[in-house]
N, C-alpha and C. Protein backbone atom coordinates (compact mmCIF):
# COMPACT_ATOMS: atom_id res chain seq x y z
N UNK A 1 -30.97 9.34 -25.64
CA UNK A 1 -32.27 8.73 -25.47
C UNK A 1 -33.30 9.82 -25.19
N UNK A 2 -34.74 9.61 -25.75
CA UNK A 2 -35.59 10.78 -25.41
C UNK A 2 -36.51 10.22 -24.18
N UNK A 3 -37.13 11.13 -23.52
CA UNK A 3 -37.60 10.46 -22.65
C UNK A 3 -38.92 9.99 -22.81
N UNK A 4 -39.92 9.41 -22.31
CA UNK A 4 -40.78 8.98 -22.56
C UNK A 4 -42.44 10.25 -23.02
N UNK A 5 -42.55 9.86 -23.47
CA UNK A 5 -44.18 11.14 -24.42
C UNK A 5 -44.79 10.37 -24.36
N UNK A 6 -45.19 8.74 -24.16
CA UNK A 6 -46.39 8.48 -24.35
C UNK A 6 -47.17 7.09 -22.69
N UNK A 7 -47.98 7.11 -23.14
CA UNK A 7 -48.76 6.71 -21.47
C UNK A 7 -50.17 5.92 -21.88
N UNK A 8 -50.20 4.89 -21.50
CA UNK A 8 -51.60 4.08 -21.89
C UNK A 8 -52.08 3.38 -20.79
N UNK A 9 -53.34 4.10 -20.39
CA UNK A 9 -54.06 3.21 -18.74
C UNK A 9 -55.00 2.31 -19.60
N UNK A 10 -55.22 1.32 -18.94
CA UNK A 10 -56.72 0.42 -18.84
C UNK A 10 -57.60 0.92 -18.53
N UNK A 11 -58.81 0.36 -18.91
CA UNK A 11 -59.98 1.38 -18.66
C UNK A 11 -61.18 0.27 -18.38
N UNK A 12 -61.85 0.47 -17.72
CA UNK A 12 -63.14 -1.28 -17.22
C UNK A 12 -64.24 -0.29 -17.81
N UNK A 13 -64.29 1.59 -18.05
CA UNK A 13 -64.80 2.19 -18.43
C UNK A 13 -64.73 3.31 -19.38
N UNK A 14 -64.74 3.34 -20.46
CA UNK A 14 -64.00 4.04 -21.79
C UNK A 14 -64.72 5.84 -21.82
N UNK A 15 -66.26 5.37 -21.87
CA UNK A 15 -66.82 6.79 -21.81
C UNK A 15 -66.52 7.31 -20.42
N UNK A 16 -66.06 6.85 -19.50
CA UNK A 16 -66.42 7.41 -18.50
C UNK A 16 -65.05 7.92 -17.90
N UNK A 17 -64.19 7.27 -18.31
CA UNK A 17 -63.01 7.48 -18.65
C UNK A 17 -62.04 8.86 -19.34
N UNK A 18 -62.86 8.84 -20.42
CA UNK A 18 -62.78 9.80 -21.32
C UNK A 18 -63.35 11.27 -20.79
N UNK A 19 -64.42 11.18 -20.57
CA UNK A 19 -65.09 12.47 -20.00
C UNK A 19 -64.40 12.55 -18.32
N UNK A 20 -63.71 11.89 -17.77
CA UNK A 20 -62.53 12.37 -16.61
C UNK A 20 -61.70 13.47 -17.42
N UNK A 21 -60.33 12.77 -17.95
CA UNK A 21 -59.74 12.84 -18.37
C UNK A 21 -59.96 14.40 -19.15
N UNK A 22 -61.21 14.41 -20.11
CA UNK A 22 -61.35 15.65 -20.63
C UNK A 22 -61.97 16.91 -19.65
N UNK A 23 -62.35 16.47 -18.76
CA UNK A 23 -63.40 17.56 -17.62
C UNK A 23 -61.99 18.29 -16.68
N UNK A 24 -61.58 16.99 -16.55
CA UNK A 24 -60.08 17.33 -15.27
C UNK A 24 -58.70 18.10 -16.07
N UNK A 25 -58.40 17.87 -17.58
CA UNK A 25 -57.14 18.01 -17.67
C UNK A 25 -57.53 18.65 -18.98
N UNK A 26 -58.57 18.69 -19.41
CA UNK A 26 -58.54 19.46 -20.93
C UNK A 26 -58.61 18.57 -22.13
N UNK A 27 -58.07 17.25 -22.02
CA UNK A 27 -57.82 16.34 -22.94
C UNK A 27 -58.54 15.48 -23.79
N UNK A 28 -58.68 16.43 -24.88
CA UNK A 28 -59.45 15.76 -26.15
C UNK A 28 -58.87 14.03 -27.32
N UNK A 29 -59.97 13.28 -27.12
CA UNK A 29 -59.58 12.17 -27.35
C UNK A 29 -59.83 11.98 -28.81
N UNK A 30 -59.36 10.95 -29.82
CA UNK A 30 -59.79 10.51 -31.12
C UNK A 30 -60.03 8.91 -30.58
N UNK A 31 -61.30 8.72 -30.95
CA UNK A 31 -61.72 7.00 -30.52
C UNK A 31 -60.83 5.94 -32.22
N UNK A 32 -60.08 5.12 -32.13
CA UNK A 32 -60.14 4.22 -32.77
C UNK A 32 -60.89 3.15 -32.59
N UNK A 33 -61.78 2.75 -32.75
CA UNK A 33 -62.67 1.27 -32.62
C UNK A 33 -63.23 1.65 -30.99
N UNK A 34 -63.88 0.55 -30.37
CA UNK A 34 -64.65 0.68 -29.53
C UNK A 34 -63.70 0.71 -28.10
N UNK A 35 -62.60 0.26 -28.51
CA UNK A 35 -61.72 -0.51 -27.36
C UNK A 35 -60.01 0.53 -27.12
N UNK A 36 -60.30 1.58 -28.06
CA UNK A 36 -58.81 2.14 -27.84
C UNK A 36 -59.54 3.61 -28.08
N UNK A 37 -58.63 4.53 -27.51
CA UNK A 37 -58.84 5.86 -28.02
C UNK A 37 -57.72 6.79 -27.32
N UNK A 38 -57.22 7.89 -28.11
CA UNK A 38 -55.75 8.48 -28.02
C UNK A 38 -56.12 10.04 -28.00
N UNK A 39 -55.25 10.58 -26.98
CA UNK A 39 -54.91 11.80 -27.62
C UNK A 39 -53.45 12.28 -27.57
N UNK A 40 -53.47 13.00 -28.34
CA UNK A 40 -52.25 13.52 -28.86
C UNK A 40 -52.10 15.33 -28.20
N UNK A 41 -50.68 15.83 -27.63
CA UNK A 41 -50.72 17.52 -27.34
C UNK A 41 -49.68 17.51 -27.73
N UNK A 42 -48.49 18.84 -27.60
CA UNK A 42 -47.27 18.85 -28.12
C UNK A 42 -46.54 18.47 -26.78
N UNK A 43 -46.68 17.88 -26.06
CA UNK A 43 -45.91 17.01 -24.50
C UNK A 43 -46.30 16.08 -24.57
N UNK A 44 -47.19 15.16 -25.25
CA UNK A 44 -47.53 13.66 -24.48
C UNK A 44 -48.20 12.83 -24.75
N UNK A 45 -48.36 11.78 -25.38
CA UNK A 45 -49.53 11.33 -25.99
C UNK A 45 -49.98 10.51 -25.34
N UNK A 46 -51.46 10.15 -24.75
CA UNK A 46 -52.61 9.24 -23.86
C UNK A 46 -53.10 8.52 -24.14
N UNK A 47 -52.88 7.11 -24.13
CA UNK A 47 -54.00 6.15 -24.87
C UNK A 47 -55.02 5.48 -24.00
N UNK A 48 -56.18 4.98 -24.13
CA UNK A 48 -56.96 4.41 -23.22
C UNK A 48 -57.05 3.16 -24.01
N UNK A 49 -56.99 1.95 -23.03
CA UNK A 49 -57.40 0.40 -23.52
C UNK A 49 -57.96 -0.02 -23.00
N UNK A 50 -59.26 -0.28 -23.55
CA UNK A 50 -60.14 -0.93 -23.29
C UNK A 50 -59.99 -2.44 -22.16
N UNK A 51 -60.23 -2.66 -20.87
CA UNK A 51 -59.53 -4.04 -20.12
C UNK A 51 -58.38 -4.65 -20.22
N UNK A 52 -57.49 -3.65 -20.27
CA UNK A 52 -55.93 -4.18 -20.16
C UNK A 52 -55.96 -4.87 -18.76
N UNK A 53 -54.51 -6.07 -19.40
CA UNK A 53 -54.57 -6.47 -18.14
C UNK A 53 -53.24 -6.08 -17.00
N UNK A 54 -52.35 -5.87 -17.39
CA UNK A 54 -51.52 -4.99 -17.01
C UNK A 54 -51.43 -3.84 -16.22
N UNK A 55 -51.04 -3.42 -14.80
CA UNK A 55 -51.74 -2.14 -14.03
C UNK A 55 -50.56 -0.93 -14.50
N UNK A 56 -50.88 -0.17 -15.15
CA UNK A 56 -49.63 0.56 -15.31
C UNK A 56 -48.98 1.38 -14.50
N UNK A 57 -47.79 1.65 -14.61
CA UNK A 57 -46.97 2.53 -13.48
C UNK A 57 -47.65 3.50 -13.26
N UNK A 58 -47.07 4.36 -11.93
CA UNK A 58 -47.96 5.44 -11.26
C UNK A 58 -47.72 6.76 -12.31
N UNK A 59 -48.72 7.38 -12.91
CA UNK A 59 -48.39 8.59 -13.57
C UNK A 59 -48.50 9.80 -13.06
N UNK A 60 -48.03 10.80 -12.95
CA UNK A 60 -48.44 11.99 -12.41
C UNK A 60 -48.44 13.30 -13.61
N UNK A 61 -49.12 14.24 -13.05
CA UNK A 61 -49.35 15.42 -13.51
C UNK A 61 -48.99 16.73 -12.93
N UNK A 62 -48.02 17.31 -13.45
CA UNK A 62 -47.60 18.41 -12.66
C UNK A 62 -49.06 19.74 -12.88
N UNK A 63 -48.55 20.40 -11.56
CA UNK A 63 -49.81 21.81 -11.76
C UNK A 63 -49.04 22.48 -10.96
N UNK A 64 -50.16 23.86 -11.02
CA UNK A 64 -49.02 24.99 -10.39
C UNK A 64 -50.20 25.67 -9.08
N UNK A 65 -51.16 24.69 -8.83
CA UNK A 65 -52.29 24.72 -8.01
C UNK A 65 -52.53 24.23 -7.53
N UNK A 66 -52.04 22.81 -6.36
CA UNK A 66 -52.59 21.81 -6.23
C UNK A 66 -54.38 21.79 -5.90
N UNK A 67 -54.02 22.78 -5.42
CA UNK A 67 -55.54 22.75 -4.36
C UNK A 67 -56.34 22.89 -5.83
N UNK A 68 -56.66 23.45 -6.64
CA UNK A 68 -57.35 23.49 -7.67
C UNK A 68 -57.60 22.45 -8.45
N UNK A 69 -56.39 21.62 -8.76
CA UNK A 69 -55.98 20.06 -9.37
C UNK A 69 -57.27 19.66 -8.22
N UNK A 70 -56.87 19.30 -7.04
CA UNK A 70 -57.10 18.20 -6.04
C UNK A 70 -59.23 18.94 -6.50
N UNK A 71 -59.87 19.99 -6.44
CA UNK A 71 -61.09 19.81 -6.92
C UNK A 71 -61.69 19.65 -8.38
N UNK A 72 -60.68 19.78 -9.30
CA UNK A 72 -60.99 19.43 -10.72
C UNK A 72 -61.09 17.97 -10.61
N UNK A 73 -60.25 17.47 -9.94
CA UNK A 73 -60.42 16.04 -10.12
C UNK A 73 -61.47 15.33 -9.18
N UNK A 74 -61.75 16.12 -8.19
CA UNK A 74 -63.00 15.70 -7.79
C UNK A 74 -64.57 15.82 -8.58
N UNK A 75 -64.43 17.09 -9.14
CA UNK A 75 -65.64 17.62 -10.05
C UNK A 75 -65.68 16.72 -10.97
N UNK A 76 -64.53 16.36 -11.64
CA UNK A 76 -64.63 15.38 -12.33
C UNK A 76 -65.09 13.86 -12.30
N UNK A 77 -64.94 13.12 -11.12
CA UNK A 77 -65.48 12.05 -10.94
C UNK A 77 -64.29 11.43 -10.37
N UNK A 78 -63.39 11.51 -10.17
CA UNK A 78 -62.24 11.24 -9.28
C UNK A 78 -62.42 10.87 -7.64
N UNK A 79 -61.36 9.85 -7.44
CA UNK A 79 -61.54 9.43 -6.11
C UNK A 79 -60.23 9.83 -5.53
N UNK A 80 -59.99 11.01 -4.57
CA UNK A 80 -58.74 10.59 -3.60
C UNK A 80 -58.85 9.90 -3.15
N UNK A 81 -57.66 9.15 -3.00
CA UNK A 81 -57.34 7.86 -2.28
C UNK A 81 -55.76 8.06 -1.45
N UNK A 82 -55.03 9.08 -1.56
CA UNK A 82 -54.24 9.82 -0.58
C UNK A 82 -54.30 11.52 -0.84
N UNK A 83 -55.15 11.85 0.66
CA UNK A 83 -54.97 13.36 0.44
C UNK A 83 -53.56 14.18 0.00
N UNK A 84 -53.57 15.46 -0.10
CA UNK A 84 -51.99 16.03 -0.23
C UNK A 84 -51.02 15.85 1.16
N UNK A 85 -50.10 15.67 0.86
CA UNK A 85 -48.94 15.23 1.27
C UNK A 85 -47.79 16.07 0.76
N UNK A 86 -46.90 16.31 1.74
CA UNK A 86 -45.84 16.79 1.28
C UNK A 86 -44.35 15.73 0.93
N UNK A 87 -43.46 15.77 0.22
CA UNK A 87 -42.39 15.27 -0.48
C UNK A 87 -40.96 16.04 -0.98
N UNK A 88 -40.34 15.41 -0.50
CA UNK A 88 -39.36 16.82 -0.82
C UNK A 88 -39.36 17.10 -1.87
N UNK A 89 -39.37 18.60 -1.79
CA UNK A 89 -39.26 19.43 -3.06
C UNK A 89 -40.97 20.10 -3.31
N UNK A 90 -41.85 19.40 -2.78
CA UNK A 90 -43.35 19.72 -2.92
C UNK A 90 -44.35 18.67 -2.46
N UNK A 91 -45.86 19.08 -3.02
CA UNK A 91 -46.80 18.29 -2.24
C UNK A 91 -47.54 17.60 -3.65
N UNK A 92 -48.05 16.53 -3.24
CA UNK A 92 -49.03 15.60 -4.17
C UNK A 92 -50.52 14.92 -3.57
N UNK A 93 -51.43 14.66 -4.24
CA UNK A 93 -52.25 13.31 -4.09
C UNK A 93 -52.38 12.35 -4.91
N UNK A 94 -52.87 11.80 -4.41
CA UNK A 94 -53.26 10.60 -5.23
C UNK A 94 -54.38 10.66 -5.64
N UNK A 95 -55.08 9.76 -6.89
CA UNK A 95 -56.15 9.72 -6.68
C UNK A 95 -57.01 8.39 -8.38
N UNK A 96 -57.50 8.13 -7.88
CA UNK A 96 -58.27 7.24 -9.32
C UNK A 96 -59.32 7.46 -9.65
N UNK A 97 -58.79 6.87 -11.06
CA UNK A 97 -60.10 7.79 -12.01
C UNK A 97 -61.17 6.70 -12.28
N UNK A 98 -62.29 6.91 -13.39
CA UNK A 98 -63.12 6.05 -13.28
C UNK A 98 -62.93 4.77 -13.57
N UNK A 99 -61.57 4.89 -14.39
CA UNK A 99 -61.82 3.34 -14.72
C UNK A 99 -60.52 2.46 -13.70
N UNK A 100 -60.37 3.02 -12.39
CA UNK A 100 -60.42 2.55 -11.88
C UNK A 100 -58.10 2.13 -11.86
N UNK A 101 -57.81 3.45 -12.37
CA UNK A 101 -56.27 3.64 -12.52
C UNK A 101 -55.82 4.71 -11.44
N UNK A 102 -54.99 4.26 -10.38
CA UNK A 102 -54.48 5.38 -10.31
C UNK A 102 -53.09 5.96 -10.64
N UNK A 103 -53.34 7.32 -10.28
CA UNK A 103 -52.40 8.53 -11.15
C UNK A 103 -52.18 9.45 -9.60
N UNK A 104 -51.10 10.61 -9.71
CA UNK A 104 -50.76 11.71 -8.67
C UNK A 104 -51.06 12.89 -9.84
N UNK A 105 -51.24 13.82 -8.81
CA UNK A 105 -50.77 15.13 -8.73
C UNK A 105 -49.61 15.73 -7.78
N UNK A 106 -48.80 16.18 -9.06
CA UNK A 106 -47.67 17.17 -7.58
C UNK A 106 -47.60 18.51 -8.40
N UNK A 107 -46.94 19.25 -7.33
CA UNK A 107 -46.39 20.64 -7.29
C UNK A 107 -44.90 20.84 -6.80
N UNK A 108 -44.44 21.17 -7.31
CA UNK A 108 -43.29 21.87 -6.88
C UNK A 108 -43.49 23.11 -6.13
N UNK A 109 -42.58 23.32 -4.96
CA UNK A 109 -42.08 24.34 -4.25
C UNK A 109 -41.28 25.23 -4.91
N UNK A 110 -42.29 26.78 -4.93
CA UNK A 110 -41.39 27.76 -5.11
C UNK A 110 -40.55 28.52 -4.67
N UNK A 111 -39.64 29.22 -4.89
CA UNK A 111 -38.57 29.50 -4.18
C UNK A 111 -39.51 31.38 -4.22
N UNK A 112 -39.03 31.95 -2.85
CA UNK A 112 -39.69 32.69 -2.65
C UNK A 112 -38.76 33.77 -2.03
């Protein structure tokens, strides 16, 4: 079985959504119609839907910075909604984006 590559949040806000997503993580979108829009990298593909009703599972994003993650995603328009925290093995937050999904950030602990 392969594991999962692809991930689709709801969105109550599409542009606003989109320009998170691309400000915080790099991620360039292709709009299909007014109500969907995807991107594609060689790890993962992102879809946004327009008022899904469905809350989707918690997603996370690995980095090798948290502290850097935790202000991109503020610069971006992001809300923490749990500061960093530690977990075994490393630390995360939480946090939601504009349209109102949330997602983590973690890090792994390096061995030193």
């Amino acid at each position: 079985m392969r594991l999962p590559n692809y991930l689709e949040l709801a969105t109550a806000d599409m542009a606003a959504t989109k320009h998170f997503y691309t400000s915080a993580f790099n991620v360039d979108f292709t709009d299909y119609g007014p109500e969907y829009a995807g991107a594609n990298t060689e790890s993962f593909e992102l879809g946004l839907a327009a008022f899904g009703e469905t809350p989707p599972p918690l997603p996370g994003f690995q980095t090798m910075d948290i502290a850097a993650a935790e202000q991109a995603v503020r610069d971006a328009g992001g809300t923490i909604i749990k500061d960093v925290y530690e977990f075994p093995g490393g630390r995360r937050f939480h946090f939601r984006d504009p349209g109102g999904n949330e997602l983590m950030v973690y890090q792994y602990e390096t061995a030193e």
